[in-house]
N, C-alpha and C. Protein backbone atom coordinates (compact mmCIF):
# COMPACT_ATOMS: atom_id res chain seq x y z
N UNK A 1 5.00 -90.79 -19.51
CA UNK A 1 4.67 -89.54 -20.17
C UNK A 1 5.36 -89.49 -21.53
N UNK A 2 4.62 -88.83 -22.66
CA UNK A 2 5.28 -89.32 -24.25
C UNK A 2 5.86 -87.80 -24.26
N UNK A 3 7.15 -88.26 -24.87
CA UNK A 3 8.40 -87.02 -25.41
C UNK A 3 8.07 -86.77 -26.21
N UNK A 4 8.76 -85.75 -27.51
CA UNK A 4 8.64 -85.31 -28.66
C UNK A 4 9.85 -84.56 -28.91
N UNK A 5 9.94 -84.49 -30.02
CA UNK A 5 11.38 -83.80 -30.77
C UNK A 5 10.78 -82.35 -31.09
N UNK A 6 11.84 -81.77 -31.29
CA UNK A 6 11.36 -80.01 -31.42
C UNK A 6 10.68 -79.96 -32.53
N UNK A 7 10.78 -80.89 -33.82
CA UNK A 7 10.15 -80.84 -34.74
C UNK A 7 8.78 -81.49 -34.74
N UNK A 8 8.40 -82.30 -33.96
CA UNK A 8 7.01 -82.58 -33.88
C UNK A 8 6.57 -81.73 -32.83
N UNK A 9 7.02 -80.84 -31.55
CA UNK A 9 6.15 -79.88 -31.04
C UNK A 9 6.02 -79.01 -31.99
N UNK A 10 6.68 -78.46 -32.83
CA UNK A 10 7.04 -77.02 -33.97
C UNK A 10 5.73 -77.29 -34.83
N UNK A 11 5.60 -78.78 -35.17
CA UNK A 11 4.50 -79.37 -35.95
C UNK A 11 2.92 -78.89 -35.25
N UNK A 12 2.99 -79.04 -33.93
CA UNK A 12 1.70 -79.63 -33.11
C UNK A 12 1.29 -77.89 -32.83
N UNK A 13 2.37 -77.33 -32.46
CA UNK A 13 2.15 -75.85 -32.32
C UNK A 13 1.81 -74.68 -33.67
N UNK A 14 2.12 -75.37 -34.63
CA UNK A 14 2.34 -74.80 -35.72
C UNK A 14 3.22 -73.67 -35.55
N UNK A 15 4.67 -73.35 -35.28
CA UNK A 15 5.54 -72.48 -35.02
C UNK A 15 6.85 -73.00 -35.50
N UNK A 16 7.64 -72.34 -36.14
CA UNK A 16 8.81 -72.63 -36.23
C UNK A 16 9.69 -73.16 -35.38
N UNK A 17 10.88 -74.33 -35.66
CA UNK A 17 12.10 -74.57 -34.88
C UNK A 17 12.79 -73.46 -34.41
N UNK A 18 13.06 -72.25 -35.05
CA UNK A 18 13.80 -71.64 -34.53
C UNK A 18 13.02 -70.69 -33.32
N UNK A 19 11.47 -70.42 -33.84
CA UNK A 19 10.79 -69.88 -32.78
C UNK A 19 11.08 -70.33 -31.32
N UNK A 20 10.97 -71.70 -31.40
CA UNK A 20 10.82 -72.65 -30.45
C UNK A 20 12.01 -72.31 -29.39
N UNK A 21 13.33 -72.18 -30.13
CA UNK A 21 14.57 -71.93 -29.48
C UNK A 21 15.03 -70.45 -29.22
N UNK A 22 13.61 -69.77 -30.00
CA UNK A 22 13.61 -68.38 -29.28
C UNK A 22 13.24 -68.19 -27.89
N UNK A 23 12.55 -68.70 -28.14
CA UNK A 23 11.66 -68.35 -26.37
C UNK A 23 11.90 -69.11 -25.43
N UNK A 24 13.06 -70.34 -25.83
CA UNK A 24 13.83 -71.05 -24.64
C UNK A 24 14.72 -69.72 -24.15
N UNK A 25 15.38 -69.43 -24.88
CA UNK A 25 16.43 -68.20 -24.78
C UNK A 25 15.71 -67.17 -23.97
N UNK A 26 14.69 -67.17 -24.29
CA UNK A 26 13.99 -65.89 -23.93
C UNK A 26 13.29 -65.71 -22.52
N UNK A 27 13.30 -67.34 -21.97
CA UNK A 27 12.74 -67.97 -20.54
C UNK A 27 11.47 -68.14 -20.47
N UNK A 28 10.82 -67.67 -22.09
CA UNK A 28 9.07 -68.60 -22.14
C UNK A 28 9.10 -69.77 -22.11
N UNK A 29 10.03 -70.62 -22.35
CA UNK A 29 9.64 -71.89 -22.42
C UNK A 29 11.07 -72.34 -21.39
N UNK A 30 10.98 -73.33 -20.78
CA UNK A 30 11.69 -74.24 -19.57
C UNK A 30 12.94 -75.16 -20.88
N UNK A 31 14.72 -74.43 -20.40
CA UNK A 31 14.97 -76.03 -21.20
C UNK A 31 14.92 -76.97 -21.00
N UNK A 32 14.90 -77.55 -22.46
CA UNK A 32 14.11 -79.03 -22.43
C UNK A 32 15.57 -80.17 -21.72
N UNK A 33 15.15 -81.19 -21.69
CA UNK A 33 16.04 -82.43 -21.50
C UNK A 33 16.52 -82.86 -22.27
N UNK A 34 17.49 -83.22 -22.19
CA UNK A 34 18.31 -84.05 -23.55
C UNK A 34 18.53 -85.20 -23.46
N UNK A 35 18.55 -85.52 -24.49
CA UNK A 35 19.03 -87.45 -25.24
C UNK A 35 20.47 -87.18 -25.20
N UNK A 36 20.76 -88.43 -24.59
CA UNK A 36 22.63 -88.67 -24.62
C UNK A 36 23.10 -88.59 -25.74
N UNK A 37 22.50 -88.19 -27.20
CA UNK A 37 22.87 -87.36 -28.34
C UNK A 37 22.66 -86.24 -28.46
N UNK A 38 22.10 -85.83 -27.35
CA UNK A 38 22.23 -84.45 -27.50
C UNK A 38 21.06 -83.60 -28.00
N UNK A 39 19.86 -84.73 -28.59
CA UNK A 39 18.83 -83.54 -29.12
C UNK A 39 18.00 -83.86 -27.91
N UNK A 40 17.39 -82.18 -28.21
CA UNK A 40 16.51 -81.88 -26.97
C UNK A 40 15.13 -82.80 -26.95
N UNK A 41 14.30 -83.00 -25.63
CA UNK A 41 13.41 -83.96 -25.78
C UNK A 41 12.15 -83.09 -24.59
N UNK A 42 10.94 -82.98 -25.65
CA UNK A 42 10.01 -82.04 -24.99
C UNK A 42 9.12 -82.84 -24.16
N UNK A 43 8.63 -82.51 -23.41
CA UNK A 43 7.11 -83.06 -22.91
C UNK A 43 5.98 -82.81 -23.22
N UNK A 44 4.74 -83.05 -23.52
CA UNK A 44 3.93 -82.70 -24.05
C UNK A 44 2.82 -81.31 -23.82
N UNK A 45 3.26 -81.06 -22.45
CA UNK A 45 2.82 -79.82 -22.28
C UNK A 45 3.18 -78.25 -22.75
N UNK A 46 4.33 -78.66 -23.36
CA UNK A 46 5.32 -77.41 -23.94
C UNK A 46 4.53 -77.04 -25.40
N UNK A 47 3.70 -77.87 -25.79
CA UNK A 47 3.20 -77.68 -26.74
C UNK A 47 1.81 -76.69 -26.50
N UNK A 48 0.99 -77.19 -25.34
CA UNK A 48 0.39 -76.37 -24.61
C UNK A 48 0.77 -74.85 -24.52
N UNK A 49 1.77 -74.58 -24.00
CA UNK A 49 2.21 -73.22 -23.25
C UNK A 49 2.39 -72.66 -24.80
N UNK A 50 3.12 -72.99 -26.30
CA UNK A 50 3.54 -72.34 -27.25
C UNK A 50 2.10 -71.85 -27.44
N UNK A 51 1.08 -72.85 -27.88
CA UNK A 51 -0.23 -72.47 -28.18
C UNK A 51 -0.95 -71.38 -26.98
N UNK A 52 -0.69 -71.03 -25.56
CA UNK A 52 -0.61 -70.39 -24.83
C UNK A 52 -0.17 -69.00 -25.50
N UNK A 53 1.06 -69.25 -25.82
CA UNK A 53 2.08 -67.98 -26.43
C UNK A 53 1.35 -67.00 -27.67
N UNK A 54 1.08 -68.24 -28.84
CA UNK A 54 0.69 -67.81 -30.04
C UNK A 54 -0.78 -67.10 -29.42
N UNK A 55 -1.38 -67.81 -28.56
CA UNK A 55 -2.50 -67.06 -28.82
C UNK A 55 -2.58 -65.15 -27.82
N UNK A 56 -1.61 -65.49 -27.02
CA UNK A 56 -1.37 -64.26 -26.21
C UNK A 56 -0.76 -63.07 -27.41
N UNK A 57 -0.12 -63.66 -28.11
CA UNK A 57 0.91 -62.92 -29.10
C UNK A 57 -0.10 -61.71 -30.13
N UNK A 58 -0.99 -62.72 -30.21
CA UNK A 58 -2.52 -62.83 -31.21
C UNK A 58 -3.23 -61.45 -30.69
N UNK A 59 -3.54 -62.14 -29.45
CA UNK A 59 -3.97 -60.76 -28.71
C UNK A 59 -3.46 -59.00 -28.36
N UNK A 60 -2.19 -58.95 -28.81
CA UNK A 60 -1.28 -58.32 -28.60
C UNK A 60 -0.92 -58.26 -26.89
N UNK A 61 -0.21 -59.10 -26.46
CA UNK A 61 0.58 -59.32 -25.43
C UNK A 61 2.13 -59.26 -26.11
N UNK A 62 2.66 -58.44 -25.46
CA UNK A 62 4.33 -58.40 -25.89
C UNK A 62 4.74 -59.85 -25.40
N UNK A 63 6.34 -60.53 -25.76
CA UNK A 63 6.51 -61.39 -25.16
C UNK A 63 6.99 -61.24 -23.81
N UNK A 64 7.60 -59.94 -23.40
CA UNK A 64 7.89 -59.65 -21.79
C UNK A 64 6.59 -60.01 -20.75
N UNK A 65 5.52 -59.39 -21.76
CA UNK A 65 4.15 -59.59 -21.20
C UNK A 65 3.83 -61.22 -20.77
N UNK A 66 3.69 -61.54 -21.42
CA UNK A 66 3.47 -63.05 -21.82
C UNK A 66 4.45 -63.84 -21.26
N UNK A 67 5.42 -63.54 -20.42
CA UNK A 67 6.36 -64.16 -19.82
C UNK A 67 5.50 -63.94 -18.15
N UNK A 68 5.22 -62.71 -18.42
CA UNK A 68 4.71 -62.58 -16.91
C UNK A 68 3.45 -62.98 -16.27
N UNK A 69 2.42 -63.14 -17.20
CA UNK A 69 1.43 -64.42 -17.59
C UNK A 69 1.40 -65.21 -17.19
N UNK A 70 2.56 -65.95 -17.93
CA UNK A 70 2.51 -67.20 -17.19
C UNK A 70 3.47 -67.75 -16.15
N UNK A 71 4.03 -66.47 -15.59
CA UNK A 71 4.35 -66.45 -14.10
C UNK A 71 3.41 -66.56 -13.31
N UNK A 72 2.30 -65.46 -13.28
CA UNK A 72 1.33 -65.35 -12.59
C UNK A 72 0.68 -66.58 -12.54
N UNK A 73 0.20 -67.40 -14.03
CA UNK A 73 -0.14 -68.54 -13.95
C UNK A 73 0.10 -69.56 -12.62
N UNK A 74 1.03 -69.61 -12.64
CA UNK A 74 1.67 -70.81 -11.61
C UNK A 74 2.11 -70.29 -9.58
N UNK A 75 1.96 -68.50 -9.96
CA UNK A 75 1.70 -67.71 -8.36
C UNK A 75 0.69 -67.82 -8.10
N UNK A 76 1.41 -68.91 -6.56
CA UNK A 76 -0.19 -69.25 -6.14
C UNK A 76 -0.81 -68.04 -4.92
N UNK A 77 -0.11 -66.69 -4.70
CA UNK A 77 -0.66 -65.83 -4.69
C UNK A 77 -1.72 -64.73 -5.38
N UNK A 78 -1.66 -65.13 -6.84
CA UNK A 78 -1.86 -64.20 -7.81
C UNK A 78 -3.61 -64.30 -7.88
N UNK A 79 -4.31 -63.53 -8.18
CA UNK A 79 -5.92 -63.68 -8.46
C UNK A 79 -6.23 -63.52 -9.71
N UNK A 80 -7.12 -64.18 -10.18
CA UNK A 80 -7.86 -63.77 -11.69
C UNK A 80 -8.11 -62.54 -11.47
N UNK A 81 -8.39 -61.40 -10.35
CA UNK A 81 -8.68 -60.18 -10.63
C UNK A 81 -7.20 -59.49 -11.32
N UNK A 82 -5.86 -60.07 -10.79
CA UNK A 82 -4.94 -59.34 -11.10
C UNK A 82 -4.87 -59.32 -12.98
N UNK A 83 -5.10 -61.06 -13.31
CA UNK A 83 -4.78 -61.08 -14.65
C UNK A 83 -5.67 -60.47 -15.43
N UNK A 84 -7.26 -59.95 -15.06
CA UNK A 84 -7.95 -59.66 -15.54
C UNK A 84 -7.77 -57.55 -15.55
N UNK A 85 -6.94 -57.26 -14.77
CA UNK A 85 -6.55 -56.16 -15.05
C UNK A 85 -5.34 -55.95 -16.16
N UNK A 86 -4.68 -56.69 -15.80
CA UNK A 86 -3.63 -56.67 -16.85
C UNK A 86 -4.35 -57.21 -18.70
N UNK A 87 -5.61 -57.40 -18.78
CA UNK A 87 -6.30 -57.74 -19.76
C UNK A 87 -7.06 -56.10 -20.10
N UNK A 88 -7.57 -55.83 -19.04
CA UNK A 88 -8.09 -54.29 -19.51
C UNK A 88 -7.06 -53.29 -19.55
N UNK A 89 -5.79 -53.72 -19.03
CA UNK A 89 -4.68 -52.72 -19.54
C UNK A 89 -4.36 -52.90 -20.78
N UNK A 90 -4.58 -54.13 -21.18
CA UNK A 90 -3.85 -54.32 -22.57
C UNK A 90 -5.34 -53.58 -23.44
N UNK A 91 -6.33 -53.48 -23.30
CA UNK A 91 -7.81 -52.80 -23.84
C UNK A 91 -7.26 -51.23 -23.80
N UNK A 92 -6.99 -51.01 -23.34
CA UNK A 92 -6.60 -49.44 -23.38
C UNK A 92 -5.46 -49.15 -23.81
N UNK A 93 -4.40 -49.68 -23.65
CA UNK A 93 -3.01 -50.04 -24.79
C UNK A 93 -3.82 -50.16 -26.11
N UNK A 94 -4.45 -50.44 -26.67
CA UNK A 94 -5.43 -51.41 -27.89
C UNK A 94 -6.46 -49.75 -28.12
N UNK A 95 -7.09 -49.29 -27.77
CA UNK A 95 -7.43 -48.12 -27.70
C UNK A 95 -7.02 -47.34 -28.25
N UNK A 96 -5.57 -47.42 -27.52
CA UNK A 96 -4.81 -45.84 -27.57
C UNK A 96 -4.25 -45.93 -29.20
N UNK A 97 -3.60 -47.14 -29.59
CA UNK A 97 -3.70 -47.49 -30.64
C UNK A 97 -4.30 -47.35 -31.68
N UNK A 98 -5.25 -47.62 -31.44
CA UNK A 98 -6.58 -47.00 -32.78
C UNK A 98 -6.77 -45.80 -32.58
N UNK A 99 -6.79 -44.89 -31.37
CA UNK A 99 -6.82 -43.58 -31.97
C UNK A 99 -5.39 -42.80 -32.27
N UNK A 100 -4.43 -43.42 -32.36
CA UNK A 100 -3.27 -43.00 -33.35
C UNK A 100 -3.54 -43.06 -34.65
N UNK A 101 -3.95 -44.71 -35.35
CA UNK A 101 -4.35 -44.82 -36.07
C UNK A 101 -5.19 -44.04 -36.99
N UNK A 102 -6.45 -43.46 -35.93
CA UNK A 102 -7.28 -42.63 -36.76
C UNK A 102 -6.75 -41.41 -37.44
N UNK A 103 -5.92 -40.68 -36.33
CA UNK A 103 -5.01 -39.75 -36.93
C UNK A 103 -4.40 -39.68 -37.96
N UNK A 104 -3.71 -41.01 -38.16
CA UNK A 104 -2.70 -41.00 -39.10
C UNK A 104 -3.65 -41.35 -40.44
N UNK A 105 -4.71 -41.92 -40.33
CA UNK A 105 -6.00 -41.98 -41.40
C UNK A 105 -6.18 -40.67 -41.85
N UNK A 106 -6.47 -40.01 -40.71
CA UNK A 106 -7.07 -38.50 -41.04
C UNK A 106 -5.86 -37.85 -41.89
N UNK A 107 -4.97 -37.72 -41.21
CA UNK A 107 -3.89 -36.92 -42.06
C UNK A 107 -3.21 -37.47 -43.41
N UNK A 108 -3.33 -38.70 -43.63
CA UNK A 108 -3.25 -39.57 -45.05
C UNK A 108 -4.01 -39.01 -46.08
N UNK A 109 -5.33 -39.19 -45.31
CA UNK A 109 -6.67 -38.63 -46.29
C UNK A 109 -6.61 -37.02 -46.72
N UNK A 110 -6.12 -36.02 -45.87
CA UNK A 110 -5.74 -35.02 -45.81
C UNK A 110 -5.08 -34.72 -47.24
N UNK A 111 -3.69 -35.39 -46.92
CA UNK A 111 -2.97 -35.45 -48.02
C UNK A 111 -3.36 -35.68 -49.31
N UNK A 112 -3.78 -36.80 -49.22
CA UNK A 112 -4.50 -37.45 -50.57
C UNK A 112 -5.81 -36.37 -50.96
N UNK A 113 -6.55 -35.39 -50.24
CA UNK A 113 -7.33 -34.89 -51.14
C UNK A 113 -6.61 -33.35 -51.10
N UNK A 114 -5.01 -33.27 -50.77
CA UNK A 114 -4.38 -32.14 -51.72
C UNK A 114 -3.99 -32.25 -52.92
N UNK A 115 -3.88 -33.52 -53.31
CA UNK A 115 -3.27 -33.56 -54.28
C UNK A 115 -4.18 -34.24 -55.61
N UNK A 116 -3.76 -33.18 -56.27
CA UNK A 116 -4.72 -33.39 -57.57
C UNK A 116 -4.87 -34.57 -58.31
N UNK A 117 -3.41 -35.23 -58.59
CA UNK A 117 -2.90 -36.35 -58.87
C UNK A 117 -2.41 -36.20 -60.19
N UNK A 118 -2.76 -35.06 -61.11
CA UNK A 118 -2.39 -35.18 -62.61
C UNK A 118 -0.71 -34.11 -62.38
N UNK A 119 -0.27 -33.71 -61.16
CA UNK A 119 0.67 -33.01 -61.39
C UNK A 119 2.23 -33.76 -61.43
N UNK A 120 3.06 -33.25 -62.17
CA UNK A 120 4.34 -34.26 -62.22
C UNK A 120 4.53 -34.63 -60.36
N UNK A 121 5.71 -35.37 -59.96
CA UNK A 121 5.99 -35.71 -58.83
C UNK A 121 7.08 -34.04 -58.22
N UNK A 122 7.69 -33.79 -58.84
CA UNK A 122 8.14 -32.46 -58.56
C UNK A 122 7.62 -31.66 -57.50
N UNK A 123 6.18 -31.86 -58.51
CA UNK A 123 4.99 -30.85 -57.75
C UNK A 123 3.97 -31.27 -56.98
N UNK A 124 4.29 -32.46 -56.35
CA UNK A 124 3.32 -33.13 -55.43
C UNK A 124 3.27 -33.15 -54.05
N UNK A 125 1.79 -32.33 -53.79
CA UNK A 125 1.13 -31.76 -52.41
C UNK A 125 1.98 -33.24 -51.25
N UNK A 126 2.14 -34.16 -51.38
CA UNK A 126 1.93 -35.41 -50.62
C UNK A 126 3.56 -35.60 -50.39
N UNK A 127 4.28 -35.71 -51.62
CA UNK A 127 6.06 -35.52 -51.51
C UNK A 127 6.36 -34.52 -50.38
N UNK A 128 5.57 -33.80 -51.06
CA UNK A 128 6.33 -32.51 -50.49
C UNK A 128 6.11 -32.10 -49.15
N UNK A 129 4.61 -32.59 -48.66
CA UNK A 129 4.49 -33.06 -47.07
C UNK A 129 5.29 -33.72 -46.54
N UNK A 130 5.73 -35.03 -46.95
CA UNK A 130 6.51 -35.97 -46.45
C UNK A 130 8.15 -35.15 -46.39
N UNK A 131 8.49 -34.72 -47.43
CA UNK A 131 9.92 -33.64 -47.71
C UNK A 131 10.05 -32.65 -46.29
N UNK A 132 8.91 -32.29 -45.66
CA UNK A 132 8.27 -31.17 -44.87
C UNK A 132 8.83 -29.82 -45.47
N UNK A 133 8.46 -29.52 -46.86
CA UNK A 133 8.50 -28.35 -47.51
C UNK A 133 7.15 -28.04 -48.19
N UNK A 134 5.81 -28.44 -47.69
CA UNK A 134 5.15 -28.09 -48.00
C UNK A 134 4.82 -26.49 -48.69
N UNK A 135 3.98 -26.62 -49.19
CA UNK A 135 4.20 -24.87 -50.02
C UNK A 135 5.28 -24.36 -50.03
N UNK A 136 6.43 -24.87 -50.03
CA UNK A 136 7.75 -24.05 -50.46
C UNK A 136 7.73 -23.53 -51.81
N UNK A 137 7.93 -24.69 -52.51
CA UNK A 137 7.90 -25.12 -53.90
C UNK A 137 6.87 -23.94 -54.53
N UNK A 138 5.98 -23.72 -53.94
CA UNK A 138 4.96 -23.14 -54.45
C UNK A 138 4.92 -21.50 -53.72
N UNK A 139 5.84 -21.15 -52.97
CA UNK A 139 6.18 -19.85 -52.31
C UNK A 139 6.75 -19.53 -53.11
N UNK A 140 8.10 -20.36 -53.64
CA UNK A 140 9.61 -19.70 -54.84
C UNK A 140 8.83 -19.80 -55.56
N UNK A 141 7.95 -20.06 -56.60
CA UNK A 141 7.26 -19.74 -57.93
C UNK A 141 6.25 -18.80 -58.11
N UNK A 142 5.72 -17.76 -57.10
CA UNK A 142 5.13 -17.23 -56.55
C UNK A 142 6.00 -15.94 -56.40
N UNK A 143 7.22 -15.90 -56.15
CA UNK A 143 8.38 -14.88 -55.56
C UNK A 143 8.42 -13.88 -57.09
């Protein structure tokens, strides 16, 4: 079976060295074996599981998530129905998401059509949201 150095899996995975020694730490990846010098020596499947990782990562799988993945992977109790729920959980996580998003669209846009744009920053509808003194500024000049 052919070895590899962290820098040619880092290569094959396209991921950083230090990534690599993140997610040893982190118990995504198995430590590796060592050379009686001491550098670590991969097997070729580790390159597999990173590309595993990146693409779970991609998807938005946390890495806690993605640890448990590919637990399940290898439980030979586990069913594709289970992982396939934990796929429509992450769809509704992903959901819930975008309609935060929209919100925070809506209320951006909000902002942006209070404000005129020709007024100094002093006097700006959008500062002054963010300040949360909206119409203050404009109550004391008013008084």
């Amino acid at each position: 079976m052919e070895s590899f150095t962290i820098g040619q899996v880092a290569r094959r995975a396209e991921v950083g060295v230090q990534t690599i020694r993140y997610y040893e730490r982190e118990g995504l990846l198995p430590e590796p074996a060592r050379r009686p010098s001491g550098y670590r020596v991969y097997p070729e499947g580790v390159v597999r599981r990173l590309l595993f990782i990146r693409r779970a990562k991609e998807l938005g799988f946390s890495l806690r998530e993605i640890k448990e993945l590919l637990a399940l992977r290898v439980d030979p109790g586990c069913t594709c129905g289970e992982i396939k729920a934990r796929a429509l959980a992450k769809v509704d996580d992903v959901d819930r998401k975008i309609a935060s998003l929209q919100c925070i669209r809506g209320a951006l846009l909000d902002l942006a059509d209070a404000c005129p744009g020709g007024n100094a920053t002093t006097d700006c509808p959008i500062l002054d949201a963010l300040d949360g003194t909206k119409g203050e500024h404009h109550a004391e000049a008013n008084r």
